[in-house]
Protein backbone atom coordinates (compact mmCIF):
# COMPACT_ATOMS: atom_id res chain seq x y z
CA UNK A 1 58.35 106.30 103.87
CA UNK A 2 60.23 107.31 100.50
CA UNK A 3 58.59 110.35 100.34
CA UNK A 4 59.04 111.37 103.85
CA UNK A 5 62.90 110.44 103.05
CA UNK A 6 62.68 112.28 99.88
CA UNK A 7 61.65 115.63 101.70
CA UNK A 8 63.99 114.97 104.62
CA UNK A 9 66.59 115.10 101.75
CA UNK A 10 65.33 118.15 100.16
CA UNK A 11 65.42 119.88 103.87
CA UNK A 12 69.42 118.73 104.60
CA UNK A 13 70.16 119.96 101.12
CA UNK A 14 68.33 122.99 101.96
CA UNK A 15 70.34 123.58 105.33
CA UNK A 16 73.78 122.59 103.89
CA UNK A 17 76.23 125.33 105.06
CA UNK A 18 77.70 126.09 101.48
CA UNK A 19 78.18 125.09 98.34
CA UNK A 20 81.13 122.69 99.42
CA UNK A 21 78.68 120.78 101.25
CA UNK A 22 76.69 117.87 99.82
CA UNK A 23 74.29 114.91 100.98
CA UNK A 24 75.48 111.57 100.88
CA UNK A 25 72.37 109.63 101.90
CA UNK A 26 69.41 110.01 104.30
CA UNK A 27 67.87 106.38 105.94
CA UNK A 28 64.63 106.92 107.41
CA UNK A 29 63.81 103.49 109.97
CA UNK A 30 61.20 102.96 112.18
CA UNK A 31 62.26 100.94 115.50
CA UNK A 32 60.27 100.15 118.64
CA UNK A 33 57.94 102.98 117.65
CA UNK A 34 60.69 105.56 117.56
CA UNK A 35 61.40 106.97 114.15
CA UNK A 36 65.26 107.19 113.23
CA UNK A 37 66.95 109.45 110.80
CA UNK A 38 70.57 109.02 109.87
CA UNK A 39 71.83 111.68 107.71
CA UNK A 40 74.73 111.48 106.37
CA UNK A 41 76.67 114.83 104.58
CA UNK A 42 80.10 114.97 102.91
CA UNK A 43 82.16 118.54 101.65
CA UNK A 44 84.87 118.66 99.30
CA UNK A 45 87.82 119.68 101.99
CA UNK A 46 85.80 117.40 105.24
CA UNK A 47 83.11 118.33 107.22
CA UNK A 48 83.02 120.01 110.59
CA UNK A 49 80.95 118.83 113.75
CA UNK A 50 79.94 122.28 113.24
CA UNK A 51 78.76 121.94 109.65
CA UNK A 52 76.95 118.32 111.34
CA UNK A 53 75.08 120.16 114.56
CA UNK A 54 74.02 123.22 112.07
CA UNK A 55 72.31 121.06 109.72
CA UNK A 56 70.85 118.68 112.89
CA UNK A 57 69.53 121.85 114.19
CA UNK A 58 67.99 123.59 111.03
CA UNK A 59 66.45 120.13 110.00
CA UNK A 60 64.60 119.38 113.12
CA UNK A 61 63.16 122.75 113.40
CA UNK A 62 62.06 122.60 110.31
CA UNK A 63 60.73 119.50 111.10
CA UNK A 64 58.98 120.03 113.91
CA UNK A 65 57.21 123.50 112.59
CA UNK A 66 55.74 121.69 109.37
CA UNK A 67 55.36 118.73 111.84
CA UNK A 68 56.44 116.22 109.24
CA UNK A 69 56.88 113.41 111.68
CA UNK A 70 54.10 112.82 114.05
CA UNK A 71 55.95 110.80 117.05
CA UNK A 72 59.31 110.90 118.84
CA UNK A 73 62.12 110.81 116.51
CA UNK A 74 65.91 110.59 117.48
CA UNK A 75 67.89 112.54 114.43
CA UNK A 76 71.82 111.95 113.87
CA UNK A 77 73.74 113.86 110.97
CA UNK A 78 77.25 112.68 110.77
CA UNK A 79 79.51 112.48 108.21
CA UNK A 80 79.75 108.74 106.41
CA UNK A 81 83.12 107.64 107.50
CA UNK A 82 86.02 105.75 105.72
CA UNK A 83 83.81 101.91 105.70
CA UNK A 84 81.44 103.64 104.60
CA UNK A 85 81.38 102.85 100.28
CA UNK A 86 81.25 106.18 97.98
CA UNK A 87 78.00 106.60 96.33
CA UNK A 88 78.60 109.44 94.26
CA UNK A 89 80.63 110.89 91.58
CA UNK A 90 81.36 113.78 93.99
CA UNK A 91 82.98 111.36 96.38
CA UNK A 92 84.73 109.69 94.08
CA UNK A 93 86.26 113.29 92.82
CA UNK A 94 87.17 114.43 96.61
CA UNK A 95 89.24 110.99 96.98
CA UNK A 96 91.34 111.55 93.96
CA UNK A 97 94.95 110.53 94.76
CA UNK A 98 93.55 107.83 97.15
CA UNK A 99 93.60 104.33 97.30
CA UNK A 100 90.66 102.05 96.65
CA UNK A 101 89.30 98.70 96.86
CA UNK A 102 86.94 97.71 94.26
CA UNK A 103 84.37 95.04 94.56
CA UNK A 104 83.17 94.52 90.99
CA UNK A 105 79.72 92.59 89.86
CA UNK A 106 81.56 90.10 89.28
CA UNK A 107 82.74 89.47 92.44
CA UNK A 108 86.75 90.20 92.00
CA UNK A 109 87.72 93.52 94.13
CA UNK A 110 90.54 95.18 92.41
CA UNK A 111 92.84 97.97 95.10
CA UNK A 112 94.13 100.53 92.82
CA UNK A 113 95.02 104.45 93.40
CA UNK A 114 92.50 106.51 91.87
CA UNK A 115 93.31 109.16 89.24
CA UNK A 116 90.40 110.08 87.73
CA UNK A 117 86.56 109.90 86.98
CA UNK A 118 84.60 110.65 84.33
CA UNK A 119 80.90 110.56 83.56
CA UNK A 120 80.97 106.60 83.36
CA UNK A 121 84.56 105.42 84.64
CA UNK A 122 86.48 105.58 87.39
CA UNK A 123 90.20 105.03 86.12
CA UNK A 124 92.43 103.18 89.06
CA UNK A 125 96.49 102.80 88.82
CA UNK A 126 96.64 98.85 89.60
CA UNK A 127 99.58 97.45 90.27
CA UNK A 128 100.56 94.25 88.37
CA UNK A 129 102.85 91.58 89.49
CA UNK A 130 103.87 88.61 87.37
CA UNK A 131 105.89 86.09 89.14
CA UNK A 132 109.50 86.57 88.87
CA UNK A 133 108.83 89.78 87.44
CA UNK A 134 108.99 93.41 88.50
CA UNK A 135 105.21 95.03 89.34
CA UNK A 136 104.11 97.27 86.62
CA UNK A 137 101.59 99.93 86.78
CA UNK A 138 98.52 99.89 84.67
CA UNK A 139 95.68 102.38 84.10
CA UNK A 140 92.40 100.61 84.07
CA UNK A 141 89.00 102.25 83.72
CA UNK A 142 86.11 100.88 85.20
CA UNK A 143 82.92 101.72 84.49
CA UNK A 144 80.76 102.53 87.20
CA UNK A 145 77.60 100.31 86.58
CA UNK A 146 80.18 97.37 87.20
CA UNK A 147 81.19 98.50 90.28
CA UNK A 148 79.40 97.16 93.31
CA UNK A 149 81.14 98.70 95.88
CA UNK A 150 84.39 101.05 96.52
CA UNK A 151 85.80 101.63 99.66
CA UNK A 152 88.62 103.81 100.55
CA UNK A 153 91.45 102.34 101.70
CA UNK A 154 93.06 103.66 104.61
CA UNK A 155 97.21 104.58 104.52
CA UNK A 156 99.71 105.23 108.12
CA UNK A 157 102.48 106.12 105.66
């Protein structure tokens, strides 16, 4: 099953419509005797049902012609959503100037606005309120193999 999800990734990446484009994770799962793949894709400025049906197509041709997956197979590509947590570095980059909630490996989840990455931190403007004090605004860096999960955080303003 990896491998088959390791080629499935190779083909999306193949397929992507540009260099904006990028693959955020491909789940292969096997239910009822139906195969399942949920592909999820990302691009710097959004991506496009257009960009989502392209790669849907391209993939299950190519699929289908190398007959890589012997059975009936239901194939969704979709792009991963605001629950879903960043995984990559790229993400993290695109989301600049957003708020995040951290859930560390330690359990605490920090919510900070996110200024920057770099190869092993994500830095986060926290605000910090002392009782009977005015909230000040601290950089923090957090290195990313202490970080369990981020999630954006969603603003109406």
């Amino acid at each position: 099953m990896t491998e088959l999800r390791q080629a499935i990734e190779e083909l999306v990446e193949k397929h992507l419509p540009d260099e904006s484009h990028f693959v955020v994770e491909v789940k292969v799962e096997e239910k009822a005797g139906t195969t399942k793949l949920l592909i999820l894709i990302d691009a710097d400025q959004g991506v496009t049902i257009r960009a989502c049906s392209k790669v849907s197509r391209a993939v299950s041709e190519e699929l289908e012609a190398k007959e890589m997956i012997g059975e009936a197979y239901v194939i969704e590509v979709s792009s991963p959503g605001l629950d879903h947590p960043l995984s990559s570095k790229r993400q993290y980059e695109k989301n600049i100037g957003r708020e995040l909630k951290l859930t560390l490996a330690s359990g605490t989840d920090v919510t900070g606005k996110l200024i920057g990455i770099d190869s092993e931190n994500v830095k986060l403007l926290v605000k910090q309120k002392e009782k009977g004090k005015k909230a000040t605004e601290e950089e923090i860096l957090f290195p990313f193999s202490e970080i369990k999960k981020s999630i954006v955080q969603v603003s109406f303003k």
